[in-house]
N, C-alpha and C. Protein backbone atom coordinates (compact mmCIF):
# COMPACT_ATOMS: atom_id res chain seq x y z
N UNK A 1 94.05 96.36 95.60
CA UNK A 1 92.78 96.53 94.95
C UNK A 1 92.35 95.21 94.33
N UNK A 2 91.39 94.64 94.57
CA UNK A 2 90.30 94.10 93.71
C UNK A 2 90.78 92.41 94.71
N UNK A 3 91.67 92.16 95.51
CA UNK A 3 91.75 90.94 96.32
C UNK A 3 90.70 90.24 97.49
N UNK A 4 89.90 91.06 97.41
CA UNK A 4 88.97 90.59 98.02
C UNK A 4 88.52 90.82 99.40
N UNK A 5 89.36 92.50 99.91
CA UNK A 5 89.23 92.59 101.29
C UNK A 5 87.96 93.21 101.61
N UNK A 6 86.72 93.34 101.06
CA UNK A 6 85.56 94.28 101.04
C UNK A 6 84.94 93.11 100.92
N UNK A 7 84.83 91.80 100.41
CA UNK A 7 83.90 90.43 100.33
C UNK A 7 84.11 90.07 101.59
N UNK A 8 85.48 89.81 102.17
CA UNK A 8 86.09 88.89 103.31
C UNK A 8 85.47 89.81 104.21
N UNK A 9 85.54 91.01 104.43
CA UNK A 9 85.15 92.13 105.28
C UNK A 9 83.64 92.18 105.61
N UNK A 10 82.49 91.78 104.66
CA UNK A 10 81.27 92.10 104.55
C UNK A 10 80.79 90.66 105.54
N UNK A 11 81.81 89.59 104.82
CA UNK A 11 81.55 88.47 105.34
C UNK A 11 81.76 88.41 107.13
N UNK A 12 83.08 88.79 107.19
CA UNK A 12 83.35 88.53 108.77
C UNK A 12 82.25 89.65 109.53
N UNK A 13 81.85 90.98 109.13
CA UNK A 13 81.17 91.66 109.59
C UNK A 13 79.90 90.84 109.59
N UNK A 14 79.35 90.26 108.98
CA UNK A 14 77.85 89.41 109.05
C UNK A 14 78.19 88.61 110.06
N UNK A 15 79.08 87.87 109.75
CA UNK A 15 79.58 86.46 111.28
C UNK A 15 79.24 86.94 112.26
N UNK A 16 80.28 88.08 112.66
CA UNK A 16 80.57 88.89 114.10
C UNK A 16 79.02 89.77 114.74
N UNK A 17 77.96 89.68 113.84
CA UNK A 17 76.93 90.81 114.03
C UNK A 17 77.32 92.16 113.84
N UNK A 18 78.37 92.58 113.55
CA UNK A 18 79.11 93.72 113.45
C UNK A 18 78.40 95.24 112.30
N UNK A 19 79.11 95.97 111.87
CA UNK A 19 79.03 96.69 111.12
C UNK A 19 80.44 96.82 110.43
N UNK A 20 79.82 97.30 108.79
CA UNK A 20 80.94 96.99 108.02
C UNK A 20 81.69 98.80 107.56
N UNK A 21 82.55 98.59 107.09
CA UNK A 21 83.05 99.80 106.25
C UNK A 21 83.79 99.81 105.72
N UNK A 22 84.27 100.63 104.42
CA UNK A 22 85.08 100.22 103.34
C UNK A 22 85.58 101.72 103.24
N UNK A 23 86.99 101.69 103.16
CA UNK A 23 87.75 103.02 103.22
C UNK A 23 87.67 103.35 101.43
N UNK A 24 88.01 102.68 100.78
CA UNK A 24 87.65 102.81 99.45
C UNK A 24 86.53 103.25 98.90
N UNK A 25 85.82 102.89 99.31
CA UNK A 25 83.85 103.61 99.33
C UNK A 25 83.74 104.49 99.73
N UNK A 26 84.33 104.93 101.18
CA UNK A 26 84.20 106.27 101.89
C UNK A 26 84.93 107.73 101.37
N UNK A 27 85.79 106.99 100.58
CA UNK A 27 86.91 107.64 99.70
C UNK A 27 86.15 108.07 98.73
N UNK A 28 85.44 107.48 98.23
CA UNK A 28 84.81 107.83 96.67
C UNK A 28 83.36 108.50 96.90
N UNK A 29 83.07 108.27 97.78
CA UNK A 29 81.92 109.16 98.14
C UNK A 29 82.50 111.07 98.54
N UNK A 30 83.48 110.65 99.61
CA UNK A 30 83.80 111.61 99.66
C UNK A 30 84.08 112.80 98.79
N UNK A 31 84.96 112.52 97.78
CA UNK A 31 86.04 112.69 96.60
C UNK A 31 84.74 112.73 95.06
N UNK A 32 83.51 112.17 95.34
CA UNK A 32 83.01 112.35 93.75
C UNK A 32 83.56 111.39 92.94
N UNK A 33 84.22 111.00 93.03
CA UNK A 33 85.23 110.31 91.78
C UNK A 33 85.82 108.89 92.79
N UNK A 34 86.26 107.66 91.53
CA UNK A 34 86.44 106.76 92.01
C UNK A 34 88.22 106.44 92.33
N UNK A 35 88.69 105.77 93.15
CA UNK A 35 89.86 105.78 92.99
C UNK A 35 90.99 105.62 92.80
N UNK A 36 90.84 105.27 91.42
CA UNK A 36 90.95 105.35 89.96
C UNK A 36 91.44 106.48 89.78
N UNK A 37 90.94 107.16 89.61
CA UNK A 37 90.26 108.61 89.10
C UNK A 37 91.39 109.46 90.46
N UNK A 38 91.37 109.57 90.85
CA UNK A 38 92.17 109.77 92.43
C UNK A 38 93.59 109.95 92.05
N UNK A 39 94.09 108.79 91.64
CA UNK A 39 95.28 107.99 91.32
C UNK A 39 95.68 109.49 90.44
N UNK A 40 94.54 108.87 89.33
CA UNK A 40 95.48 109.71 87.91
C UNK A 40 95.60 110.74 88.24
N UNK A 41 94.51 112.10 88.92
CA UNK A 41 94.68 112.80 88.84
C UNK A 41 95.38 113.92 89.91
N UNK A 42 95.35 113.44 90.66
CA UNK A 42 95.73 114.03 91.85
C UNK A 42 96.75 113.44 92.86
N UNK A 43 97.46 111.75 92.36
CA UNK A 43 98.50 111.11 92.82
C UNK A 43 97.89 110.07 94.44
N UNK A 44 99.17 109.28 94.45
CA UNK A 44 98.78 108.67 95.61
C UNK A 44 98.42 109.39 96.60
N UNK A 45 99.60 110.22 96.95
CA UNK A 45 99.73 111.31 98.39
C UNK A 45 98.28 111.89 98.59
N UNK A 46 97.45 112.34 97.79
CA UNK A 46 95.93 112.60 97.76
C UNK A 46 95.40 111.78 98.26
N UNK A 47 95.51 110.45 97.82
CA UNK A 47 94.64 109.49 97.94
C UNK A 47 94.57 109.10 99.60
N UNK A 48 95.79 109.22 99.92
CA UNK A 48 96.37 108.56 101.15
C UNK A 48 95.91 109.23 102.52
N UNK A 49 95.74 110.87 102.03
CA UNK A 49 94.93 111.76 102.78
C UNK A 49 93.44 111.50 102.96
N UNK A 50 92.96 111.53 101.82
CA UNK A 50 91.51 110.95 101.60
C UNK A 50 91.55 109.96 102.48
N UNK A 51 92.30 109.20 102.64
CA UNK A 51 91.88 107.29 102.97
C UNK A 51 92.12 107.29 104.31
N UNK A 52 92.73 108.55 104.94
CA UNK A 52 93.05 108.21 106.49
C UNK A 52 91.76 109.29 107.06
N UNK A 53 91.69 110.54 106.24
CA UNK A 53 90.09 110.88 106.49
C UNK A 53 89.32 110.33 106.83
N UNK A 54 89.05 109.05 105.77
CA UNK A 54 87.67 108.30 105.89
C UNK A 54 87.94 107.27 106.99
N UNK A 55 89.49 106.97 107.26
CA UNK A 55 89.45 106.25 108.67
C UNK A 55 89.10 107.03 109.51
N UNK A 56 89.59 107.95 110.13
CA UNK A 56 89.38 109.04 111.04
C UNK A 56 87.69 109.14 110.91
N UNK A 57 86.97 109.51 109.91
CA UNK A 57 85.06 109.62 110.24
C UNK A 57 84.52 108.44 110.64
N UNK A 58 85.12 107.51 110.90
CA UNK A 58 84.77 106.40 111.45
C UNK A 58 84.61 106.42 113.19
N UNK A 59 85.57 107.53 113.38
CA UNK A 59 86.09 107.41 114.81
C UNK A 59 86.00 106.42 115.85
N UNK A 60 85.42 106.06 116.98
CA UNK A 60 85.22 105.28 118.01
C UNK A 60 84.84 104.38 118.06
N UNK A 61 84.01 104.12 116.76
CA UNK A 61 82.77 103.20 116.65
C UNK A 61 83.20 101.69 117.36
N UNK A 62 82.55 100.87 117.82
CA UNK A 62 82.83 99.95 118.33
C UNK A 62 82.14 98.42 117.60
N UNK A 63 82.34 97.37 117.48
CA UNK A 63 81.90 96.56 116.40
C UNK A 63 81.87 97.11 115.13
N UNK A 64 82.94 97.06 114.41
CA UNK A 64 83.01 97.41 113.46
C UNK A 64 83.97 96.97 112.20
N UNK A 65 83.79 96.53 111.29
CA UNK A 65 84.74 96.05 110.61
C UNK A 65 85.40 96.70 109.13
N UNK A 66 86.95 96.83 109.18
CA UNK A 66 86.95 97.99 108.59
C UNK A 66 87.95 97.35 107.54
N UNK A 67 87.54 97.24 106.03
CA UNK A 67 88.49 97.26 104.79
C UNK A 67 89.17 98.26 104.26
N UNK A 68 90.25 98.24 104.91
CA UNK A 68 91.47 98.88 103.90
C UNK A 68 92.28 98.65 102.69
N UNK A 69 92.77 99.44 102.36
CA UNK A 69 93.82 99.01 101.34
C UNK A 69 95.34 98.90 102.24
N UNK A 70 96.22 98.22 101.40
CA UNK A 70 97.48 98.06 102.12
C UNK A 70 98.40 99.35 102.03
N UNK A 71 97.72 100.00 101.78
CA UNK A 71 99.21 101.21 102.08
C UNK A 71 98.48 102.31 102.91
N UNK A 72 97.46 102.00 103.61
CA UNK A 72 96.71 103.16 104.26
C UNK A 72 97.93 103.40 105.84
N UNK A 73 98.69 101.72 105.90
CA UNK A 73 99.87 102.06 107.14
C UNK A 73 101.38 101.76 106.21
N UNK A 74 101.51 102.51 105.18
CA UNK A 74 102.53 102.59 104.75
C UNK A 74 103.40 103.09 105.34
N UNK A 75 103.05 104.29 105.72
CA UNK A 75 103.91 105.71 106.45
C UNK A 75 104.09 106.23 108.01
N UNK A 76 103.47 105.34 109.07
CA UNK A 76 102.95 105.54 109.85
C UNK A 76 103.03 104.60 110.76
N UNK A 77 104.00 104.15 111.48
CA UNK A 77 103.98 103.22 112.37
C UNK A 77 103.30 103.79 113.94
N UNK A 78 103.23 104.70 114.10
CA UNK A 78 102.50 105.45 115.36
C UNK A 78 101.06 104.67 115.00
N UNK A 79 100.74 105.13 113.42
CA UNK A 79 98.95 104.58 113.39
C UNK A 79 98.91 103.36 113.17
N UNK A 80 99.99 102.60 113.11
CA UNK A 80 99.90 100.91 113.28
C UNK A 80 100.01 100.63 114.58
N UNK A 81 100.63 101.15 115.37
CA UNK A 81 100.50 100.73 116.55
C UNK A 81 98.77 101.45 117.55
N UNK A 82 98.59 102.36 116.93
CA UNK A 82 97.15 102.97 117.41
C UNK A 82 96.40 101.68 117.24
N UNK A 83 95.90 101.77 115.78
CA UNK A 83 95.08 100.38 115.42
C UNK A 83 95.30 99.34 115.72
N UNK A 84 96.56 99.04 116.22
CA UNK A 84 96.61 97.61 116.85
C UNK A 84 96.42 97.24 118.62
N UNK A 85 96.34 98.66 119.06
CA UNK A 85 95.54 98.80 120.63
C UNK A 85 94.22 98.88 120.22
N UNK A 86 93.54 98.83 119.41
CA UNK A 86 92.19 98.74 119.00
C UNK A 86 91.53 97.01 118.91
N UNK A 87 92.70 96.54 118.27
CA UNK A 87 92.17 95.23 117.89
C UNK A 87 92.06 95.09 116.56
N UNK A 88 92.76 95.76 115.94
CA UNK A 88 92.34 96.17 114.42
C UNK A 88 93.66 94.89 113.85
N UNK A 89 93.39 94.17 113.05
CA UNK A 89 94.18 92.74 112.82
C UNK A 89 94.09 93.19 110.80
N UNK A 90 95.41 93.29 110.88
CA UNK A 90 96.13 93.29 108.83
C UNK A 90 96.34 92.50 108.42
N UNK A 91 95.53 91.77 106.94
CA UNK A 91 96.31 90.60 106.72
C UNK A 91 96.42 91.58 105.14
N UNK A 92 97.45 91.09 104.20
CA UNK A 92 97.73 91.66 102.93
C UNK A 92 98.46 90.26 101.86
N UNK A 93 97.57 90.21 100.92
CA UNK A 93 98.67 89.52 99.63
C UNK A 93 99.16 90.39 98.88
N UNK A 94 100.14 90.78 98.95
CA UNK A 94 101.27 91.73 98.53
C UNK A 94 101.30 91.57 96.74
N UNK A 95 101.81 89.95 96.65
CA UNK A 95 101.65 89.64 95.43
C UNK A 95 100.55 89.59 94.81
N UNK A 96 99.57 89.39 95.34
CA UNK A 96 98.07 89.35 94.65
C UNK A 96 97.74 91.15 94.19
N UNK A 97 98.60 91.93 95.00
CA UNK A 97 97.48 93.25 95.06
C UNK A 97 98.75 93.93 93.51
N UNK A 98 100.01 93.75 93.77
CA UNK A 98 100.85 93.33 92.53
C UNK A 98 99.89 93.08 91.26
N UNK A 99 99.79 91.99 90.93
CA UNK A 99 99.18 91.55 89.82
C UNK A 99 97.96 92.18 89.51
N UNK A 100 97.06 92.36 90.38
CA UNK A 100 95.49 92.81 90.15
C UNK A 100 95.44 94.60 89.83
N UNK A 101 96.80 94.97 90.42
CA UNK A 101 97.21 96.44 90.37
C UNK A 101 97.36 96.97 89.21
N UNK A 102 98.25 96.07 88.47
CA UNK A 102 98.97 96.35 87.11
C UNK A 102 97.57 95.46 86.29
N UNK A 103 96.41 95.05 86.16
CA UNK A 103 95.74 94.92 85.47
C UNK A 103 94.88 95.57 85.54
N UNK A 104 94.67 96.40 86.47
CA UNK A 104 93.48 97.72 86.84
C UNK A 104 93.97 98.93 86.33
N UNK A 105 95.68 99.42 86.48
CA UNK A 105 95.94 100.81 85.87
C UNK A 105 96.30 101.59 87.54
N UNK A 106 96.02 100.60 88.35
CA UNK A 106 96.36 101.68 90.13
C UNK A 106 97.43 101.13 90.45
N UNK A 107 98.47 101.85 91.03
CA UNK A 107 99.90 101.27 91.02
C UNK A 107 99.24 100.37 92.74
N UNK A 108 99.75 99.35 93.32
CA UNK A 108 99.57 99.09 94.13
C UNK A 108 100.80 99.67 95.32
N UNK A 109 99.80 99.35 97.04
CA UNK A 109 100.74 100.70 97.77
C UNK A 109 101.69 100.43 97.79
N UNK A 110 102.52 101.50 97.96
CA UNK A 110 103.82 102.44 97.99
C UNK A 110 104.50 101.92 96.63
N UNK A 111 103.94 101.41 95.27
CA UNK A 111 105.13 101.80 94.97
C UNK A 111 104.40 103.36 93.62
N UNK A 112 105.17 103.90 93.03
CA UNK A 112 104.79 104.74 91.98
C UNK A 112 104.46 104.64 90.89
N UNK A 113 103.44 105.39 90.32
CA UNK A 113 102.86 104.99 88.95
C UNK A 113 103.75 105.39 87.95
């Protein structure tokens, strides 16, 4: 949270002519509540459902550029290897999402609040 993959994302989507999307946004639209709010009340495992939802309503789309958070392939090496026959490319600062995690109040992914 808060490293910058929704700026970098908006950006490369403008480069590419593309279209953008933010699983975090799609999450909170979905859900009413921000997720934040997610976290506290209803735990990661919620969240994680939510967040592969809002990948999944994305479905097929083609040009498209998509910000995740880093634990959306925590659990799931089948859907890392899906998304990576897509073309779908992860980069993560582990330590950055660390630090920015524990100053926001959201545990960063996989570990527990």
């Amino acid at each position: 949270m808060g490293v910058g993959k929704s700026t970098v994302g908006r950006a490369l989507a403008a480069r590419l002519g593309w279209e953008f999307a933010d699983t975090d946004a799609l999450v909170e639209s979905a859900e009413g509540r921000t997720v934040e709010a997610i976290f506290r009340a209803s735990g990661e495992g919620r969240f994680r459902e939510a967040e592969w939802d809002a990948l999944r309503s994305l479905g097929g789309r083609k040009q498209l550029v998509v910000a995740t958070g880093g634990g959306l392939f925590l659990g799931s090496r089948a859907a890392c290897a899906s998304c990576a026959t897509r073309g779908v490319v992860l980069a993560r600062c582990a330590a950055c999402d660390r630090g920015r995690a524990h100053r926001s109040g959201r545990p960063p992914a996989g570990v527990a609040g």
